[in-house]
Each structure stands twice: as structure tokens, then as C-alpha cells.
C-alpha atoms as a PDB file:
ATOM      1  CA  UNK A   1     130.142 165.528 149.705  1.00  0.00           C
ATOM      2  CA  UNK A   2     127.909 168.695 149.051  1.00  0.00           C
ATOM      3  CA  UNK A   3     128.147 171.460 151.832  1.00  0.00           C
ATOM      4  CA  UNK A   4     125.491 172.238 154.214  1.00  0.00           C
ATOM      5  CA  UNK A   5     123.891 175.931 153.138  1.00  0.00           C
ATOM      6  CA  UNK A   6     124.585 178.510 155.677  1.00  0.00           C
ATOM      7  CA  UNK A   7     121.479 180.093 155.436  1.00  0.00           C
ATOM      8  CA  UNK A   8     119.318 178.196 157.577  1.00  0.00           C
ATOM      9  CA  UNK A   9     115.791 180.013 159.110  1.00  0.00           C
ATOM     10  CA  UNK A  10     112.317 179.811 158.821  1.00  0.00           C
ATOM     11  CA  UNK A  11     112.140 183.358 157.109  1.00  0.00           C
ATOM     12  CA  UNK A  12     113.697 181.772 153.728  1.00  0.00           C
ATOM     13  CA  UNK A  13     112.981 179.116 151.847  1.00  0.00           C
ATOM     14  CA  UNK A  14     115.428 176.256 151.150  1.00  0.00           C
ATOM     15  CA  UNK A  15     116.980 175.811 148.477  1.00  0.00           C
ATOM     16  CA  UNK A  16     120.438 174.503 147.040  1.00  0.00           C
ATOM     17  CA  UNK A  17     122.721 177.412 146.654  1.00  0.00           C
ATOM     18  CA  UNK A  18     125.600 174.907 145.627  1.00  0.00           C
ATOM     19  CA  UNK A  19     123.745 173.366 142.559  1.00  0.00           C
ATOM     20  CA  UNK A  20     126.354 173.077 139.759  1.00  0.00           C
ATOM     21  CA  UNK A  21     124.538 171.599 136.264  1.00  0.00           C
ATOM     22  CA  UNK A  22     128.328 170.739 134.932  1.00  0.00           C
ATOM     23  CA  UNK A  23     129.169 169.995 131.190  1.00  0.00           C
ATOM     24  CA  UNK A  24     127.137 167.097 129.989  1.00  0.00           C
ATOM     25  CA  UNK A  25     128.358 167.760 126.246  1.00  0.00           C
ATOM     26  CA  UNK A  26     126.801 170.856 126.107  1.00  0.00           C
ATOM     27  CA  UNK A  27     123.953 172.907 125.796  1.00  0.00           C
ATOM     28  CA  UNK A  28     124.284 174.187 122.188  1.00  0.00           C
ATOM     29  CA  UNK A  29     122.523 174.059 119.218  1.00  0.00           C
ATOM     30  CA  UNK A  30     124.414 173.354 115.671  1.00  0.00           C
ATOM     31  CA  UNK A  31     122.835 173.266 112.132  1.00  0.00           C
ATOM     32  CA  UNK A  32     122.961 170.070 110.698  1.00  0.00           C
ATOM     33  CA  UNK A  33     123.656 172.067 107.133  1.00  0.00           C
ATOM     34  CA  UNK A  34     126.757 173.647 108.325  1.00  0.00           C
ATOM     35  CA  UNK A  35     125.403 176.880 108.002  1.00  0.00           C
ATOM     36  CA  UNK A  36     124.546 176.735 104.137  1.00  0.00           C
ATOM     37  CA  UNK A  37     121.081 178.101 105.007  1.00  0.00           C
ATOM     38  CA  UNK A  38     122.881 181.920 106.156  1.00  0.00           C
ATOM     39  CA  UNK A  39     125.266 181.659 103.226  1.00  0.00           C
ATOM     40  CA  UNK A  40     123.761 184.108 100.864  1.00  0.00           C
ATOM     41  CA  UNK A  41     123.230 187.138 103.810  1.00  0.00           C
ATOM     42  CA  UNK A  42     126.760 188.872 105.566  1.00  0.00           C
ATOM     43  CA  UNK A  43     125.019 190.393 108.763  1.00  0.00           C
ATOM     44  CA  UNK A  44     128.240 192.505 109.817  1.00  0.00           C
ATOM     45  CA  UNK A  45     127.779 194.154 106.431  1.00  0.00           C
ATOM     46  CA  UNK A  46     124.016 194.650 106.192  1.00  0.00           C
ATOM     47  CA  UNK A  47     124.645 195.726 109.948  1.00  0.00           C
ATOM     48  CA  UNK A  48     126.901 198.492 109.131  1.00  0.00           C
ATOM     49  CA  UNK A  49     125.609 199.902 106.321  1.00  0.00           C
ATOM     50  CA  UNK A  50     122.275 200.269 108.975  1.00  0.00           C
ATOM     51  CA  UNK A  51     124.187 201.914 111.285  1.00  0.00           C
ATOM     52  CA  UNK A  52     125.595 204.127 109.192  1.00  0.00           C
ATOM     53  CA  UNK A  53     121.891 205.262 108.150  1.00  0.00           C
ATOM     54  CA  UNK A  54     121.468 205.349 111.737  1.00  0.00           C
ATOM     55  CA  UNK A  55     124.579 207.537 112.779  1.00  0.00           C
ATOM     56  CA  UNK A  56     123.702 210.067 109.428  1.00  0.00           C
ATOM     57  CA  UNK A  57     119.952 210.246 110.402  1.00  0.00           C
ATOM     58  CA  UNK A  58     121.369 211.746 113.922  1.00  0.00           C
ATOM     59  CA  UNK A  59     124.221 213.478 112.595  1.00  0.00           C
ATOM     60  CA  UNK A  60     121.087 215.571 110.555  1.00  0.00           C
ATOM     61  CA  UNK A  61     118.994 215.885 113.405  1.00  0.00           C
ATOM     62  CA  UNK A  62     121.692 216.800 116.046  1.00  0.00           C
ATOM     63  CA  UNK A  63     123.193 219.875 113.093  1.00  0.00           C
ATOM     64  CA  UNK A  64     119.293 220.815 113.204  1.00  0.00           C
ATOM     65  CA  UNK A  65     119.640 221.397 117.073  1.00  0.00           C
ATOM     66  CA  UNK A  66     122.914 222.813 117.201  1.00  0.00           C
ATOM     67  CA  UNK A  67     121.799 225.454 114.427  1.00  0.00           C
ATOM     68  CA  UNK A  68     118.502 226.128 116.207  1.00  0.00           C
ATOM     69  CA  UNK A  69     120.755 226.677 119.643  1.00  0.00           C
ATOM     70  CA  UNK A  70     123.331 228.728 118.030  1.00  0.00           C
ATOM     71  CA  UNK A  71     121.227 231.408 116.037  1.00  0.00           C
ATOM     72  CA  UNK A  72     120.024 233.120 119.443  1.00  0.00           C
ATOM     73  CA  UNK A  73     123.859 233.841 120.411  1.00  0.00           C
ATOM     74  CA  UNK A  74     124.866 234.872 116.966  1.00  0.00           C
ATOM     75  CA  UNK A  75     121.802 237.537 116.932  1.00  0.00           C
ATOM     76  CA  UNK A  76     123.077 238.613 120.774  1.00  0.00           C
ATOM     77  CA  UNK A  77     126.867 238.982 119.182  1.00  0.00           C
ATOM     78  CA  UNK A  78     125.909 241.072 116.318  1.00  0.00           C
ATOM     79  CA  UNK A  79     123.599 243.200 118.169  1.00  0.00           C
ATOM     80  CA  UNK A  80     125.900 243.938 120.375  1.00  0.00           C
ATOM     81  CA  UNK A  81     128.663 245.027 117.873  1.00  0.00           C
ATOM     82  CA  UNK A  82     125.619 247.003 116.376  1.00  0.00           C
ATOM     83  CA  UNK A  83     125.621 248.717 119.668  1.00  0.00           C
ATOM     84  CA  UNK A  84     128.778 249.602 119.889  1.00  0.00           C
ATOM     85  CA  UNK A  85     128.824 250.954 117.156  1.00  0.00           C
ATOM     86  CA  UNK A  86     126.396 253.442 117.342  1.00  0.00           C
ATOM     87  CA  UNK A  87     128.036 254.329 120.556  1.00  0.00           C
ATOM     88  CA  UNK A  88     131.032 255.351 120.016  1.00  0.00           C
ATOM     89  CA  UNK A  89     131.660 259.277 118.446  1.00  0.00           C
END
């Protein structure tokens, strides 16, 4: 016996909360060649020489940044030891 929904008001619509589809051999689909049809591609490979593309393209574009971010405080540095040394007797 299926219990009774406690949600019970005009304001929502009913519904069954307590469906449950169950097994029923399954959902799934399976290739009737047994796969012979993917045999000649190996996706983890192909998928990590991509990502290793990937990772190199950013590892360029990220140096670019970091360069571009560091050159103002390397100028500050070394005009500052410039400074001092005109400073001191």
C-alpha cells in the first residue's frame, strides 16, 4: 500500500511524490557490435594529449601575465637602490 502525500492544499498541485519507476531490466543502451565500431579511437589518450595543449596554452598566457605584473615592481626595486645610492656620501 502506497502512502498518502503529506502535502495536501489547494495552493499545490497533486502529484505522487512516492513514484518509484523500479528496475524493469534496465534503461541502457548496448551496441549490438560489441563496441567494434570505437575500436580504432582511445579517447583517454586523444583526451590527454588535448589537455595538455590546453594546460601549455595557459601555462603561456598566465607567464605573459605574471611578467607583465612583475616588471612594474622590479623597475620600483631598482629605482630605489638607484636612490640610495646617490644618497649616501
Amino acid at each position: 500500500m502506497k502512502p498518502k502525500p503529506e502535502i495536501d492544499g489547494s495552493r499545490f498541485p497533486r502529484s505522487d511524490f512516492f513514484f518509484h519507476s523500479g528496475w524493469n531490466g534496465g534503461h541502457g543502451y548496448w551496441s549490438s557490435d560489441g563496441g567494434q565500431q570505437f575500436s580504432g579511437y582511445n579517447l583517454g589518450r586523444e583526451y590527454l594529449i588535448e589537455s595538455a595543449r590546453e594546460r601549455a596554452k595557459e601555462m603561456a598566457v598566465f607567464a605573459i601575465i605574471l611578467a607583465a605584473a612583475a616588471w612594474p615592481v622590479i623597475y620600483m626595486i631598482v629605482t630605489v637602490v638607484q636612490v640610495l645610492h646617490k644618497v649616501r656620501p
